[in-house]
N, C-alpha and C. Protein backbone atom coordinates (compact mmCIF):
# COMPACT_ATOMS: atom_id res chain seq x y z
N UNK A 1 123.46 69.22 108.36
CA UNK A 1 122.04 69.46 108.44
C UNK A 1 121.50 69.62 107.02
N UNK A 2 120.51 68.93 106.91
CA UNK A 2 119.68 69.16 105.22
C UNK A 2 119.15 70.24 105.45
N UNK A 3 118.87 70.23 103.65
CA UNK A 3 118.17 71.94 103.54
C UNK A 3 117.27 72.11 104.18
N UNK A 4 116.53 70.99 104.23
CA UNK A 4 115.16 71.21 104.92
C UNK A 4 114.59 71.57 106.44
N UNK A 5 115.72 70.87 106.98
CA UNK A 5 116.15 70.75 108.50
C UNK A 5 116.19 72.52 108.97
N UNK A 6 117.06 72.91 107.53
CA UNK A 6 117.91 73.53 108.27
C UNK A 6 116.80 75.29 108.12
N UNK A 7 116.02 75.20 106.81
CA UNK A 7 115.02 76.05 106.46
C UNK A 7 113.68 75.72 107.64
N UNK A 8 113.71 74.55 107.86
CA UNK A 8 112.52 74.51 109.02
C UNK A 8 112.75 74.78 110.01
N UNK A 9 114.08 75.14 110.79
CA UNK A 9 114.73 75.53 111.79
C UNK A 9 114.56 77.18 111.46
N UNK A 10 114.79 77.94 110.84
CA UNK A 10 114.83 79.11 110.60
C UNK A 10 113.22 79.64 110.31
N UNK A 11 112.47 78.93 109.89
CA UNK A 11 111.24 79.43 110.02
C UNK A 11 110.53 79.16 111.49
N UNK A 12 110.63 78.10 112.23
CA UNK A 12 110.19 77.96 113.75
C UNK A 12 110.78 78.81 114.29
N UNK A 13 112.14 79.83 114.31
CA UNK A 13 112.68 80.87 114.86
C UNK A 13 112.06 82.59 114.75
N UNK A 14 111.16 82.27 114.07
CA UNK A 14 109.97 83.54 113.13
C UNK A 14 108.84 82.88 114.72
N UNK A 15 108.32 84.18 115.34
CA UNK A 15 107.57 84.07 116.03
C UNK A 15 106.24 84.39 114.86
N UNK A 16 104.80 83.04 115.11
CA UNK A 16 103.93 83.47 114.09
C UNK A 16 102.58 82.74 114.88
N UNK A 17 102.34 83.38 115.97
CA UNK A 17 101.18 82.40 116.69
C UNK A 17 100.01 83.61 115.97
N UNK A 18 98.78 82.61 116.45
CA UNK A 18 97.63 83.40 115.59
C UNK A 18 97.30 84.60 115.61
N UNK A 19 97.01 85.42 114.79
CA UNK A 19 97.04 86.69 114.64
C UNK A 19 98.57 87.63 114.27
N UNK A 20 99.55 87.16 114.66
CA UNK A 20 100.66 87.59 114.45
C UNK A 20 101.66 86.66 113.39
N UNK A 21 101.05 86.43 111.95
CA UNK A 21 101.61 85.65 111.23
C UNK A 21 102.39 86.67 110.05
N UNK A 22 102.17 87.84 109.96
CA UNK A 22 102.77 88.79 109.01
C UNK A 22 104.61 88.41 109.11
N UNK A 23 105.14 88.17 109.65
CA UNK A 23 106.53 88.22 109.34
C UNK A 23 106.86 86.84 108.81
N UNK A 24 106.54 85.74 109.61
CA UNK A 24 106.87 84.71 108.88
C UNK A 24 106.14 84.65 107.26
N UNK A 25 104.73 85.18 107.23
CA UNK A 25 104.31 85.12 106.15
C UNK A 25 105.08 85.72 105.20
N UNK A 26 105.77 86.87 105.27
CA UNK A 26 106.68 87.88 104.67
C UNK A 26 108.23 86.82 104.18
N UNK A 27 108.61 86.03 105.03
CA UNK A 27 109.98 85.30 105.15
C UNK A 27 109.21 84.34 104.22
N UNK A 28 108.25 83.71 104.08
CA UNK A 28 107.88 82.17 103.53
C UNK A 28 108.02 83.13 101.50
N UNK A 29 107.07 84.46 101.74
CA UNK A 29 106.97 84.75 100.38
C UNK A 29 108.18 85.08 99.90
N UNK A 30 109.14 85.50 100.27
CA UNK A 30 111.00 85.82 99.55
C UNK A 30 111.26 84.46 99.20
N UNK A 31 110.88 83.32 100.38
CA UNK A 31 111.84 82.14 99.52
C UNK A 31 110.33 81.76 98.45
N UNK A 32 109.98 81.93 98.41
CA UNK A 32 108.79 81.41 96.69
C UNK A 32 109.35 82.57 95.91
N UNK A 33 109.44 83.77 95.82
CA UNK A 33 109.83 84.75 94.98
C UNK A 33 111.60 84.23 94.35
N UNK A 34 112.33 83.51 95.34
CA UNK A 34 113.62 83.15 95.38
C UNK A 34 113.77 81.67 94.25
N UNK A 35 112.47 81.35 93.84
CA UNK A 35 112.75 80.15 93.54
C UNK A 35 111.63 80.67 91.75
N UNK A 36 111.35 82.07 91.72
CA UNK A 36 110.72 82.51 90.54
C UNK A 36 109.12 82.50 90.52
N UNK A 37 108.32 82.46 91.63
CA UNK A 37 107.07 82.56 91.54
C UNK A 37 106.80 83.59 91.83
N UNK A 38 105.48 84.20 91.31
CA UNK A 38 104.85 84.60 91.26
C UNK A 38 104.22 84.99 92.55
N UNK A 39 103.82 86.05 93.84
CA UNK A 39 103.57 86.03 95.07
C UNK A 39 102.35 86.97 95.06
N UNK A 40 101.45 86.21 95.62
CA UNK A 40 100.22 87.04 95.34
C UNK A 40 99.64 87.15 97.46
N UNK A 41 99.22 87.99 97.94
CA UNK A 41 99.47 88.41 99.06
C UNK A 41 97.82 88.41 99.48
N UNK A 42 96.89 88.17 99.98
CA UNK A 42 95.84 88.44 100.00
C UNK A 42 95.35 88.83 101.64
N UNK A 43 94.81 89.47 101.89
CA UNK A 43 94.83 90.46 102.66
C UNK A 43 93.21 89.36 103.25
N UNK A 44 93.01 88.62 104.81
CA UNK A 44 92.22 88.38 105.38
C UNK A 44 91.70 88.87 106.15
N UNK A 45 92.75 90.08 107.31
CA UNK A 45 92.28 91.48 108.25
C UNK A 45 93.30 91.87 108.09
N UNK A 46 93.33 92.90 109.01
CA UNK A 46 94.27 93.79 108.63
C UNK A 46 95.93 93.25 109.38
N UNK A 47 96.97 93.86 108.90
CA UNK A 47 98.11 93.20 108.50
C UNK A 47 98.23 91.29 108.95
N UNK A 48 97.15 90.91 107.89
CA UNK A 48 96.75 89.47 108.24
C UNK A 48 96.88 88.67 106.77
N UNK A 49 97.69 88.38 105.98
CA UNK A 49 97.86 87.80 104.69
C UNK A 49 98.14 86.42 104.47
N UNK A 50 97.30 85.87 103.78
CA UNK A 50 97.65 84.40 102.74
C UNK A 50 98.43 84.90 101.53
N UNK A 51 99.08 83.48 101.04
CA UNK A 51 100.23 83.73 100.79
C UNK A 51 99.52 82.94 98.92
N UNK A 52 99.69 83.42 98.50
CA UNK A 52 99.59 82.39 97.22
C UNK A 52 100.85 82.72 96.15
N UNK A 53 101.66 81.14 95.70
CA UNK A 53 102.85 81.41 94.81
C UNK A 53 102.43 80.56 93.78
N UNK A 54 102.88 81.12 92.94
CA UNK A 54 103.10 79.80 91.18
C UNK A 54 103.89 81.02 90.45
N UNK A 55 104.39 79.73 89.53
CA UNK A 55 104.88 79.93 88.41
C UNK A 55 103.96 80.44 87.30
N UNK A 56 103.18 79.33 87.27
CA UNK A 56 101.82 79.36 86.39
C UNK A 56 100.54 80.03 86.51
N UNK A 57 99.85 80.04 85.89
CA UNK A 57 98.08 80.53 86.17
C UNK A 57 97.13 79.12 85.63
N UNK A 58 97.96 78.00 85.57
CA UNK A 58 97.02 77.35 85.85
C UNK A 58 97.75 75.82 86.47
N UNK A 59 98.01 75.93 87.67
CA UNK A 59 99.02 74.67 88.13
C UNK A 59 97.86 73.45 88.54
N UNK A 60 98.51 72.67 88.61
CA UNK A 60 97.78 71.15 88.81
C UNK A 60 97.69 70.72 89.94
N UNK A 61 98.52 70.74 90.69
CA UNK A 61 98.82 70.90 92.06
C UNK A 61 98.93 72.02 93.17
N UNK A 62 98.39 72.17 94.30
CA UNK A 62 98.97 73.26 95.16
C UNK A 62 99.34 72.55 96.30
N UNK A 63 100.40 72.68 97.07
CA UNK A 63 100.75 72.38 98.09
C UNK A 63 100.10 73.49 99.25
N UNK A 64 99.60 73.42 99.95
CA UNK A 64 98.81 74.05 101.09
C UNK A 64 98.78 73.34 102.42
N UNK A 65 99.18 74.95 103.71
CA UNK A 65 99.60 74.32 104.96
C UNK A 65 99.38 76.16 105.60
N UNK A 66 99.56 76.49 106.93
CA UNK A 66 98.95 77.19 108.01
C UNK A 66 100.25 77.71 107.90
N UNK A 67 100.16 79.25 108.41
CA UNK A 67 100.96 80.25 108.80
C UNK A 67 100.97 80.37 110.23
N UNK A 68 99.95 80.26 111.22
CA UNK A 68 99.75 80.38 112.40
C UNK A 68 100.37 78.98 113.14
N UNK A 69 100.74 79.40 114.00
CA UNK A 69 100.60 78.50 115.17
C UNK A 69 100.23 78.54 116.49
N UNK A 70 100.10 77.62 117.42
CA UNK A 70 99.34 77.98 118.97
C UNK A 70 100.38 78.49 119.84
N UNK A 71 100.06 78.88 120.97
CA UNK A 71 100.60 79.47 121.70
C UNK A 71 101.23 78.65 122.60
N UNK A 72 102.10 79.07 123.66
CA UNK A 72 103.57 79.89 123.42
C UNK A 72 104.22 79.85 122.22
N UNK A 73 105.02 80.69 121.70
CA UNK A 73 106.29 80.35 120.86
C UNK A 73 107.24 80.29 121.74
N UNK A 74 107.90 79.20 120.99
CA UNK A 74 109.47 78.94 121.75
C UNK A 74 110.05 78.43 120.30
N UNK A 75 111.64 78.25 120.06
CA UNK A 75 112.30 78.57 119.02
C UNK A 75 112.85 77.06 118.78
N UNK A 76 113.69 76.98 118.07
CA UNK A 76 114.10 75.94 117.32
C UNK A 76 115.13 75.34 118.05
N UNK A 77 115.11 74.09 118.51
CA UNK A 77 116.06 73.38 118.88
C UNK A 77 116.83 71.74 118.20
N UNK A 78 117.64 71.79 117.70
CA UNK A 78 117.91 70.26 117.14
C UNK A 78 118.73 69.35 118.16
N UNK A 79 118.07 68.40 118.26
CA UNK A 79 118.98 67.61 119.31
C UNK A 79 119.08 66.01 118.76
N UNK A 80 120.13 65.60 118.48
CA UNK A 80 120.06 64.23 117.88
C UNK A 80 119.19 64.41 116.53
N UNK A 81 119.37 65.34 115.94
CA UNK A 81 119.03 65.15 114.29
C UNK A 81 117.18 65.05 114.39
N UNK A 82 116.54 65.76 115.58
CA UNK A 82 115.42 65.78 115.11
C UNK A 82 115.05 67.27 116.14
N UNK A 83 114.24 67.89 115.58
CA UNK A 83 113.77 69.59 115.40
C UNK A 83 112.74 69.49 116.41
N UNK A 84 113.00 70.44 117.36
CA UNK A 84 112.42 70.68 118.31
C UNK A 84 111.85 72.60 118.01
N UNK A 85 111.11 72.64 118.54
CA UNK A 85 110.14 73.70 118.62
C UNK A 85 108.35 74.41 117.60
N UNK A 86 108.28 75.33 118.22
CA UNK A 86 106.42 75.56 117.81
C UNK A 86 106.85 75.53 116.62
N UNK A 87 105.92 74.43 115.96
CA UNK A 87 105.06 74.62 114.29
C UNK A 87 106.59 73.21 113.32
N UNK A 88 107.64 72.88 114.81
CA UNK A 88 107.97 72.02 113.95
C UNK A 88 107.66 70.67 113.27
N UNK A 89 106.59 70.38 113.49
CA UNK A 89 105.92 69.04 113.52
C UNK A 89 104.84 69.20 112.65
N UNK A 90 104.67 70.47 112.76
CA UNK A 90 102.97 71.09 111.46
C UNK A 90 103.52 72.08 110.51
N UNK A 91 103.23 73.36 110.95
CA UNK A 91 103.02 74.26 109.45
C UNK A 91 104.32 74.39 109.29
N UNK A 92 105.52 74.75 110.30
CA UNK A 92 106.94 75.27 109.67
C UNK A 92 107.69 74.45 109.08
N UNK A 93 107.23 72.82 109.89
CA UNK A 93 108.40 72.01 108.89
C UNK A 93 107.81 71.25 107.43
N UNK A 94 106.50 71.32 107.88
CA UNK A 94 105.61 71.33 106.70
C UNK A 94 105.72 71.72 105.85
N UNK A 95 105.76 73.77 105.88
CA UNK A 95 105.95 74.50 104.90
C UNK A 95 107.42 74.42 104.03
N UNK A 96 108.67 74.05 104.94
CA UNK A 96 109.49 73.66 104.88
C UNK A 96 110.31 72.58 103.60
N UNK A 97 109.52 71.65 104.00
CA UNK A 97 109.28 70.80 103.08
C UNK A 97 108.68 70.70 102.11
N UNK A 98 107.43 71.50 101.89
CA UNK A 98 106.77 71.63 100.35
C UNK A 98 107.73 72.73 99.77
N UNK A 99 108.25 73.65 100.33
CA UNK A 99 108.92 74.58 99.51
C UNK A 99 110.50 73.75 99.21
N UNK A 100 110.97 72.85 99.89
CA UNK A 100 112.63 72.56 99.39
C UNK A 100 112.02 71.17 98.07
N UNK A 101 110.38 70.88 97.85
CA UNK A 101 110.23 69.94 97.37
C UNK A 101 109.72 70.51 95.69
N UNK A 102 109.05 71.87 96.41
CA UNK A 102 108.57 72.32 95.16
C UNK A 102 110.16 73.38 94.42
N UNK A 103 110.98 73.56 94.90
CA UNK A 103 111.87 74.02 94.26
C UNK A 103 112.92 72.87 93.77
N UNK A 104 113.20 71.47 93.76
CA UNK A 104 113.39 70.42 93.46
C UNK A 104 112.21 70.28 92.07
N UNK A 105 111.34 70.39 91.94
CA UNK A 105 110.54 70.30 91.43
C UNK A 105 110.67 71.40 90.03
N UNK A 106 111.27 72.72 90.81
CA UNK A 106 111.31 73.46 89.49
C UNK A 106 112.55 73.27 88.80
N UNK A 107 113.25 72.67 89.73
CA UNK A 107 114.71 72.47 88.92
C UNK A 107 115.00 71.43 87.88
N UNK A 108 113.88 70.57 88.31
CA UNK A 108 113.59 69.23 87.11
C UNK A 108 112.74 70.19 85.85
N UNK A 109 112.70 71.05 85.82
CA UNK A 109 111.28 71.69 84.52
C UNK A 109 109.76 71.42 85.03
N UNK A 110 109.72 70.98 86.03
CA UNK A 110 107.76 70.98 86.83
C UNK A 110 107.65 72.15 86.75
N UNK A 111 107.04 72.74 86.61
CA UNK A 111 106.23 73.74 86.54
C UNK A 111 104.86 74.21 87.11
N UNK A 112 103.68 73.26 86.91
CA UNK A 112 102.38 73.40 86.97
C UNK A 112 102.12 72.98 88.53
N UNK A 113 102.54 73.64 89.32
CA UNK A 113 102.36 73.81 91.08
C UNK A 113 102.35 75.15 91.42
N UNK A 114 102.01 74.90 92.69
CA UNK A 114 101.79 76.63 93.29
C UNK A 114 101.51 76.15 94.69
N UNK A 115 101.46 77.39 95.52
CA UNK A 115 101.78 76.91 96.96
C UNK A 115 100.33 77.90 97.44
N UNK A 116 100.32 77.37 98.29
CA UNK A 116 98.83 78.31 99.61
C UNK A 116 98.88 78.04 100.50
N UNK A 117 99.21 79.40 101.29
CA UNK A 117 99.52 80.00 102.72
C UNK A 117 98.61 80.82 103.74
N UNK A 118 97.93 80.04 104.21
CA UNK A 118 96.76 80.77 105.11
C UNK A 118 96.77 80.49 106.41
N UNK A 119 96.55 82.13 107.30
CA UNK A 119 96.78 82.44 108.15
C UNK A 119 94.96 81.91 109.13
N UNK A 120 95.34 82.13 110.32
CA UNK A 120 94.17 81.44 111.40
C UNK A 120 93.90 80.18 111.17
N UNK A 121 94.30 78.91 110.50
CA UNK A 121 94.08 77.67 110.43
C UNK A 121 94.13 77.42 112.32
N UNK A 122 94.50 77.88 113.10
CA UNK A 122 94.36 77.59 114.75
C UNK A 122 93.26 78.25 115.62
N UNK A 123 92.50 79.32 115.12
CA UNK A 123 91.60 79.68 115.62
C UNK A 123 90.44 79.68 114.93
N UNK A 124 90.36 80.31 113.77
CA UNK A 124 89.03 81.07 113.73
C UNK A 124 89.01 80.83 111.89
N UNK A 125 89.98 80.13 111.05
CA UNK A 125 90.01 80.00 109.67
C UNK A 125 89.58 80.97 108.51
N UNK A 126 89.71 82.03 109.16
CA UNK A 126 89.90 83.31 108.14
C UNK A 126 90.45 83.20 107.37
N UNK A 127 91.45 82.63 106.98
CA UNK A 127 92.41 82.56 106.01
C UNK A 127 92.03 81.69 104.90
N UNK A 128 91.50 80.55 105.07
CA UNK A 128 90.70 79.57 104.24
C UNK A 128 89.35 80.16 103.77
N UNK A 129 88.75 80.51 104.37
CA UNK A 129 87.38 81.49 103.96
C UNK A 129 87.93 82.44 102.90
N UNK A 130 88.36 83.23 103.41
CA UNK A 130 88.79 84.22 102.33
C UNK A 130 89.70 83.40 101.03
N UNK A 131 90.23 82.57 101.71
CA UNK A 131 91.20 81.96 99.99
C UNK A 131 90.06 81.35 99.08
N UNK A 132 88.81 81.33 99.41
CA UNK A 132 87.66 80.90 98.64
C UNK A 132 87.52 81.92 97.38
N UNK A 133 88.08 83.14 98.00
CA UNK A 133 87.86 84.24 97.15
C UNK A 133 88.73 84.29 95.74
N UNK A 134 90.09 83.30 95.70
CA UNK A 134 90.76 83.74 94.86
C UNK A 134 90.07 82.70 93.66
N UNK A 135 88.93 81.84 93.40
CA UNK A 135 88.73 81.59 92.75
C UNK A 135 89.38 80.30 91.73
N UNK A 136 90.45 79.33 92.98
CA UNK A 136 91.43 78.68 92.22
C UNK A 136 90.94 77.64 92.55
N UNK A 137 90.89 76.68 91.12
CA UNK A 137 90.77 75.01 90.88
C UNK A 137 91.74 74.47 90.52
N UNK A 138 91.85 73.48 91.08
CA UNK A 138 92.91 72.44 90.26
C UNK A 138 92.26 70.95 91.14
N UNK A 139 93.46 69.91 90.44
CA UNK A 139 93.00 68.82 90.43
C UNK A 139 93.70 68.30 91.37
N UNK A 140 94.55 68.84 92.16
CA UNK A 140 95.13 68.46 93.07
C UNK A 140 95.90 69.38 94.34
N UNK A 141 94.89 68.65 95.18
CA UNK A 141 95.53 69.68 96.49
C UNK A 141 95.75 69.04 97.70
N UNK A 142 97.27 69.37 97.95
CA UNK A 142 98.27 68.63 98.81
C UNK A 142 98.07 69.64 100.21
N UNK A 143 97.44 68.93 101.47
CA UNK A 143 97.41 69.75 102.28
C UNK A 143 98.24 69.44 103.46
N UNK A 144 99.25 70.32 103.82
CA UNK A 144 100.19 69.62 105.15
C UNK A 144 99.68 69.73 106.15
N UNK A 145 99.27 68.47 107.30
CA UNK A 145 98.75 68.69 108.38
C UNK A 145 99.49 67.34 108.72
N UNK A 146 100.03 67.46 110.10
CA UNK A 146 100.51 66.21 110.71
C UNK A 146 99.32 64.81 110.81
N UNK A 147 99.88 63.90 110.34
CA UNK A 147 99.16 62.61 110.52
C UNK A 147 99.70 61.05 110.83
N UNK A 148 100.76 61.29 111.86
CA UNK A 148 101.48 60.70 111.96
C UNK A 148 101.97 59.31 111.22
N UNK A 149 102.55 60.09 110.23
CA UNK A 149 102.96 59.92 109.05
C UNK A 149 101.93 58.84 108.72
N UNK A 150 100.75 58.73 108.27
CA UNK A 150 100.00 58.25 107.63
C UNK A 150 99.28 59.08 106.90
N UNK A 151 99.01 58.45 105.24
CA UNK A 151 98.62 59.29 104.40
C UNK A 151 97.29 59.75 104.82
N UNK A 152 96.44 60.36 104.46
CA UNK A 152 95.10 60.94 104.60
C UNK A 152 94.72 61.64 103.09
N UNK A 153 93.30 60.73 103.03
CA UNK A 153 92.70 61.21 101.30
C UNK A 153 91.29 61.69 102.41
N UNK A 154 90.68 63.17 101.64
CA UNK A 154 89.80 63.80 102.16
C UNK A 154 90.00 64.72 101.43
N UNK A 155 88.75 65.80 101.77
CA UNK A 155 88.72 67.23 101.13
C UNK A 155 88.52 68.38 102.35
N UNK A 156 88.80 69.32 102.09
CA UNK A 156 89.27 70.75 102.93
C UNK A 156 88.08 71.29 102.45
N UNK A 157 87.01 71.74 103.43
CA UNK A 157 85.88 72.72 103.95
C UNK A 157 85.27 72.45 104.62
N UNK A 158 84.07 72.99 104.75
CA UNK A 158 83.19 72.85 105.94
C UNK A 158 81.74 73.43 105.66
N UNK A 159 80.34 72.53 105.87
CA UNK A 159 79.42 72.88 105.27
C UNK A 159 78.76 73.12 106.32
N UNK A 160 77.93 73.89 106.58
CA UNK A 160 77.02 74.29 107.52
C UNK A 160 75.66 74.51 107.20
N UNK A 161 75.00 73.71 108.34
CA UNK A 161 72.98 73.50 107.61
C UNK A 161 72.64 73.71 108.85
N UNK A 162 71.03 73.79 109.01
CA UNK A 162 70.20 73.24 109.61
C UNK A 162 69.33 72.22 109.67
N UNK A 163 69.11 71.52 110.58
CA UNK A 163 68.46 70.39 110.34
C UNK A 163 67.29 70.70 111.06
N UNK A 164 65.67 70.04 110.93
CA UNK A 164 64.72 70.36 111.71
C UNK A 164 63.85 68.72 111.65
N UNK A 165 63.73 68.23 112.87
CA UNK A 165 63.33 67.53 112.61
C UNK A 165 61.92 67.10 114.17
N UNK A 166 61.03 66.13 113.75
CA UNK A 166 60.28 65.85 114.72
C UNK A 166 60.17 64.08 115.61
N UNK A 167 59.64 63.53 116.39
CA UNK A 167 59.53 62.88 117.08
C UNK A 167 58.80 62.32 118.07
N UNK A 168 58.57 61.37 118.61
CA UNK A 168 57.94 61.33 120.01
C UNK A 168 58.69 60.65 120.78
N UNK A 169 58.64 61.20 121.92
CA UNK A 169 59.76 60.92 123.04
C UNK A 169 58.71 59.48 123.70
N UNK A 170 60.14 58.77 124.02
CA UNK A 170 59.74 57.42 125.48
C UNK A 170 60.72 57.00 125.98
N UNK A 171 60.03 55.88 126.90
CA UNK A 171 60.94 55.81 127.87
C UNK A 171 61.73 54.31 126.99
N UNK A 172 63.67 54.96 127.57
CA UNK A 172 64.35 53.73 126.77
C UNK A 172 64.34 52.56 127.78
N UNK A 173 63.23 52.07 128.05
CA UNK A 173 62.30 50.73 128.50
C UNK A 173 61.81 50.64 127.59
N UNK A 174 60.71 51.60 127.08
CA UNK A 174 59.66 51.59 126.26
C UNK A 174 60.27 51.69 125.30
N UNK A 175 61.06 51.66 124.20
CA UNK A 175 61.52 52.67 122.95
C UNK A 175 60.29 52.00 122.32
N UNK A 176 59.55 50.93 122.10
CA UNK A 176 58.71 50.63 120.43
C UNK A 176 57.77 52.38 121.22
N UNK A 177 57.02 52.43 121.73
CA UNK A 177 56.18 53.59 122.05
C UNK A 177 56.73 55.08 121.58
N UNK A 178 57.98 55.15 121.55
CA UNK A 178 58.32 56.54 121.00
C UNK A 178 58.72 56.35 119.13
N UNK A 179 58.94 58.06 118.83
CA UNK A 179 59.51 57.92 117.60
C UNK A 179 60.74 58.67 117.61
N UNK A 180 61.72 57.83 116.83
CA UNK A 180 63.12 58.26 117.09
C UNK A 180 63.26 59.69 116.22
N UNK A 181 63.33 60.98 116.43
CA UNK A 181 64.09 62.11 115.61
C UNK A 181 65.22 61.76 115.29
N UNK A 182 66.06 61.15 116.21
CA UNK A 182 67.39 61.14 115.83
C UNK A 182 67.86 60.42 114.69
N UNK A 183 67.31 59.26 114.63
CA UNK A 183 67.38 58.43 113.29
C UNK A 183 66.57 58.91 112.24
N UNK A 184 65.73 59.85 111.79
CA UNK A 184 65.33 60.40 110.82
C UNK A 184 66.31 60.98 110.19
């Protein structure tokens, strides 16, 4: 079994559905502390923490992926060399993998990475809201979310407006007689 296999197996065995992400979050920060980063803990409610690691204070990259997962938990199973159970397909083997990639990474002399770990990505994104708070830029941010295995270029937030707009309604017989709001 690879490292990775075998670390993503042991983190899907960490029960961490939403709201109850403190232990795995606790297990993810020893192995970043294990590999010399820096573990910065940030508190979203109460015993409710994102996870932020580096080496650096000013990395180029962050690898970023979810602490939570949906409900039921059920545990880790390998059958024929592929990983069965909750969060193995998203955040655990995800997380999994940015951490056996970013410690590969420190063993070559990389340096300028750091990792981000936020909790409620399944309900309610507390964890992303609040990581607004820590104030971190860089030029590159690697976010793990399943896409069956196709790459995905985009950006992570969410903007919220109001729109107000007017019209005159008709009948869609009639449309020249009305005015469309919707296309404004």
């Amino acid at each position: 079994m690879s490292d990775v296999i075998r670390l993503a197996a042991e983190f899907v065995d960490i029960p961490s559905v939403s709201g109850e992400e403190q232990c795995f979050a606790e297990r993810v920060a020893v192995e970043c502390e294990r590999m010399g980063c820096v573990v910065t803990r940030q508190e979203a409610a109460p015993s409710r923490f994102n996870l932020y690691a580096s080496k650096t204070r000013s990395p180029r990259v962050i690898f970023c992926s979810h602490l939570d997962t949906v409900p039921p938990f059920f545990g880790a199973r390998l059958q024929k060399e592929i990983l069965y159970g909750r969060g193995a397909c998203d955040a655990k083997g995800i997380i999994a993998a940015q951490l056996t990639a970013g410690k590969k990474l420190f063993d070559e002399g990389v340096e300028d990475i750091a990792f981000l770990y936020l909790v409620g990505e399944e309900v309610d994104h507390i964890g992303a809201r609040k990581a607004l708070e820590l104030g971190i830029k860089v030029p590159y941010l690697v976010i793990g979310e399943p896409t069956e295995l196709k790459m995905a270029r985009g950006s992570k937030g969410i903007v919220k407006c109001s729109i107000q707009t007017a019209g005159r309604k008709a009948h869609s017989a009639y449309p020249e007689r009305g005015e469309s709001a919707v296309l404004k």
